[in-house]
Protein backbone atom coordinates (compact mmCIF):
# COMPACT_ATOMS: atom_id res chain seq x y z
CA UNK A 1 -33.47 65.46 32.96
CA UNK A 2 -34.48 67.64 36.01
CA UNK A 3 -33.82 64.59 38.67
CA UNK A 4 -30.53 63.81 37.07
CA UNK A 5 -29.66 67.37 37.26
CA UNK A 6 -30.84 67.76 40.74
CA UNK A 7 -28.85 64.94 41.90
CA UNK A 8 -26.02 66.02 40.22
CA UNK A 9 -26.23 69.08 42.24
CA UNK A 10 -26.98 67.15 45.66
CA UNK A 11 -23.98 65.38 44.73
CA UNK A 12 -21.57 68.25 44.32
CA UNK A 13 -22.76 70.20 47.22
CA UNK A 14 -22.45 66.85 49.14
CA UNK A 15 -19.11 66.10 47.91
CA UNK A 16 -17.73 69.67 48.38
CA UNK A 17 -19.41 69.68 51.91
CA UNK A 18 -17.29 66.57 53.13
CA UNK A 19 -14.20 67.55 51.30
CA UNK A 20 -13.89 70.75 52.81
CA UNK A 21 -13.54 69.55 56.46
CA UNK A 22 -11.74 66.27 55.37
CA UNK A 23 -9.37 68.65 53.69
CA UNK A 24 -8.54 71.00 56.78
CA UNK A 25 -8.52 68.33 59.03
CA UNK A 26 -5.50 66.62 56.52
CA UNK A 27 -3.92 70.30 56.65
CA UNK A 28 -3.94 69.70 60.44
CA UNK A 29 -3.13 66.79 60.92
CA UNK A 30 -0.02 66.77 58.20
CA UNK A 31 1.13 70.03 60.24
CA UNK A 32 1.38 68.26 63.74
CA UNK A 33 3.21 65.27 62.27
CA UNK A 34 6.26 67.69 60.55
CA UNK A 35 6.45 69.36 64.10
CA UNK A 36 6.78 65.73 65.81
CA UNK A 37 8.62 64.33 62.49
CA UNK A 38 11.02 62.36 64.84
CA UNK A 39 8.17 60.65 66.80
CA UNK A 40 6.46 59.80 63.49
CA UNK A 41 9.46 58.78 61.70
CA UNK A 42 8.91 54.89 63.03
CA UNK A 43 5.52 54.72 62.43
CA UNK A 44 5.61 56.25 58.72
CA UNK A 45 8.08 54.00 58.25
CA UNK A 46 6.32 50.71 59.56
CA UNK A 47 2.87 51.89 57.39
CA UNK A 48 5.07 52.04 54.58
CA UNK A 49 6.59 48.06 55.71
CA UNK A 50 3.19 47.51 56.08
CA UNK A 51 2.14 48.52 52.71
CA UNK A 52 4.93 47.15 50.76
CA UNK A 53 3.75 43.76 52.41
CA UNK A 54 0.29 43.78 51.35
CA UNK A 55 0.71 45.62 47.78
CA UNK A 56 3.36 43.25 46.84
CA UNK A 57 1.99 40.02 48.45
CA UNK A 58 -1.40 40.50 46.89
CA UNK A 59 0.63 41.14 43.63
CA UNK A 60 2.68 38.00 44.21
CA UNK A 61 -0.31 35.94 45.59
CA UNK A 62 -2.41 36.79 42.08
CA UNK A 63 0.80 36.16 40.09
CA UNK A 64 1.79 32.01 41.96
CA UNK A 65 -2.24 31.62 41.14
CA UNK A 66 -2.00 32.18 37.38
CA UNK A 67 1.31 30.18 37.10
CA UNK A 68 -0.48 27.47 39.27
CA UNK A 69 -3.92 27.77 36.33
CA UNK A 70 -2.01 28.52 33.10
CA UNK A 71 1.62 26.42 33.73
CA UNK A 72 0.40 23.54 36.16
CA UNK A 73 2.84 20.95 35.67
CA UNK A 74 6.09 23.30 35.76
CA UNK A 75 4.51 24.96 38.72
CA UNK A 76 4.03 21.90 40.96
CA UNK A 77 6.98 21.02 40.25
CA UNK A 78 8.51 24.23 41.61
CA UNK A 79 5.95 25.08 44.05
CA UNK A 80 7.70 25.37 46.93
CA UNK A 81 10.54 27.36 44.87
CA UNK A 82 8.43 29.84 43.29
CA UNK A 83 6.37 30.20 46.79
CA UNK A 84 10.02 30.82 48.68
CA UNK A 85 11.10 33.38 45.91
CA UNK A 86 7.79 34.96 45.64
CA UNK A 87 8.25 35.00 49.88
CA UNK A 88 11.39 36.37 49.56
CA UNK A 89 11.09 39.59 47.11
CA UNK A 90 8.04 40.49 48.86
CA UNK A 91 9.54 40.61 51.95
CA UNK A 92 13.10 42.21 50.40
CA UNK A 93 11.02 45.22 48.54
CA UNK A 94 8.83 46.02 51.63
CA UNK A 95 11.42 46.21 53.65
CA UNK A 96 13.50 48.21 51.09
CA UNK A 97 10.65 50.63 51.00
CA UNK A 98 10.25 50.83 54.63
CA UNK A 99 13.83 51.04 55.54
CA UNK A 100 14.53 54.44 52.96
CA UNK A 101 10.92 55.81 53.65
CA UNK A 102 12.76 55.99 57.34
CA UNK A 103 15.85 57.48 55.80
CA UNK A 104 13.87 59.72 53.69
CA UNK A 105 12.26 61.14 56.94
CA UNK A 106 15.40 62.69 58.62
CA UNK A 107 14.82 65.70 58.39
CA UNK A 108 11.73 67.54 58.57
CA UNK A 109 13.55 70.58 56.68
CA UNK A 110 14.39 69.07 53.68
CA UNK A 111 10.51 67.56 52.94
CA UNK A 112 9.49 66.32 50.64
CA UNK A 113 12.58 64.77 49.89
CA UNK A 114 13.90 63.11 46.73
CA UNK A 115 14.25 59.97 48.10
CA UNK A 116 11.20 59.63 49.81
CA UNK A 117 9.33 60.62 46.76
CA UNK A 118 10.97 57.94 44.60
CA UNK A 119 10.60 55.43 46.70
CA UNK A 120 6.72 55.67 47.33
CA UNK A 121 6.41 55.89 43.72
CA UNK A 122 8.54 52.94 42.98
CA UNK A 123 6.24 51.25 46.15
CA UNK A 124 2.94 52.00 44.01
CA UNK A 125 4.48 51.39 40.59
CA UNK A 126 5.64 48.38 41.22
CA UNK A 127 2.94 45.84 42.32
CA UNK A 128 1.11 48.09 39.34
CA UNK A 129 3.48 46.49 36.78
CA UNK A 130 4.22 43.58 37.68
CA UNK A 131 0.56 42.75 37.40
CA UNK A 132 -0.12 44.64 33.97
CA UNK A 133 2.89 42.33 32.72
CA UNK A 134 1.67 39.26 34.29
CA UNK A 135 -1.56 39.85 32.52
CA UNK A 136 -0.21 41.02 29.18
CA UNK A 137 1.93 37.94 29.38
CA UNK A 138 -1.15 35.56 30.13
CA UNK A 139 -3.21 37.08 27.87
CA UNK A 140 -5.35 38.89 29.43
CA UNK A 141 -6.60 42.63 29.75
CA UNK A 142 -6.62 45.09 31.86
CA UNK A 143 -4.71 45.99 35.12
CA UNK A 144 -6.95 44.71 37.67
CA UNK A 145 -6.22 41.56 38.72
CA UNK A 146 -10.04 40.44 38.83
CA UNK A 147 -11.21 36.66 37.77
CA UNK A 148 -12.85 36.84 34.45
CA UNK A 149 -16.57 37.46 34.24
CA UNK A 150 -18.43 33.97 33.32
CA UNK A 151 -17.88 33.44 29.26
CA UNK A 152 -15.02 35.50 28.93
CA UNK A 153 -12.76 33.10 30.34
CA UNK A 154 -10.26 31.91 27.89
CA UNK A 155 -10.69 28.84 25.94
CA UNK A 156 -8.23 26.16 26.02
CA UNK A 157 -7.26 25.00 22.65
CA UNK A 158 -7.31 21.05 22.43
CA UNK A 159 -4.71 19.86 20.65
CA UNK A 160 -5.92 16.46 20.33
CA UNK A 161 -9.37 14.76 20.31
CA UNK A 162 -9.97 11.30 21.88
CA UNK A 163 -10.34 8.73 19.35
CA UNK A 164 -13.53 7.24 20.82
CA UNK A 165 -15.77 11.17 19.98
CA UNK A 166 -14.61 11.20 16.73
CA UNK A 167 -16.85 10.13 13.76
CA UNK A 168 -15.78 8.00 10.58
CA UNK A 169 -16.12 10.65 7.32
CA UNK A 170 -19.34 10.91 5.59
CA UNK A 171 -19.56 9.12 2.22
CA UNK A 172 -20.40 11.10 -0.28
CA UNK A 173 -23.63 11.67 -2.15
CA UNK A 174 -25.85 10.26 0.76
């Protein structure tokens, strides 16, 4: 009880002693960019591009695999149309979110803004749902789009057994 106590308290001051500096170096930082808002405005604005792409293409990426596992024949079928539309929103919602993060950015005055706020939450929330309902949808749990741990996959239910494993019926009494 002493050791875990001890490194709970190694662990505190630790954490408090990086935060601290971390923190005033944010305060800092954040400061210089409103006073240069207009020279930042491009780049906040291409991060945000940026992280539309990759939220949203992971998203999408995890999504065409689980059509491509649990609805194989419908999906290579459609492959290349479910690919292109997948391509397509991804591309439309980062942009979207990079395009009003720059409007949102006009002026340094009237930060945080409205419209900056909803659309950052709208770029988290989104890839967030989609994937919860994905999984809900595929029966699965959790947010995290992670591959199952090994025997917790889900069984496939046969329908039908081959004719050639299954045995004639018992008489009975022997």
């Amino acid at each position: 009880m002493v050791l875990r106590s001890r490194r709970l308290r190694e662990t505190v001051l630790l954490t408090l002693g990086v935060l601290t500096p971390v923190g005033i170096l944010a305060v800092n930082v954040s400061a210089f960019v409103m006073a240069n808002l207009a020279a930042f405005r491009l780049l906040i604005a291409a991060c945000a591009l940026v992280s539309g792409l990759v939220l949203n293409g992971l998203t999408a990426w995890w999504l065409l695999r689980l059509a491509s596992r649990n609805a194989n024949p419908l999906f290579s079928e459609y492959r290349v149309w479910a690919v292109g539309a997948a391509a397509v929103i991804v591309l439309l919602t980062a942009a979207g979110g990079g395009y009003l993060t720059y409007l949102g950015m006009r002026d340094p005055h009237r930060l945080p803004d409205a419209l900056s706020m909803v659309v950052a939450s709208f770029m988290l929330l989104l890839p967030l749902a989609v994937t919860f309902a994905g999984r809900r949808m595929a029966g699965l749990g959790g947010i995290i789009p992670v591959d199952e741990p090994a025997g917790k996959e889900r069984q496939r239910v046969q329908t039908a057994t081959p004719r050639a494993s299954r045995r004639p019926p018992r008489p009975a009494g022997r």
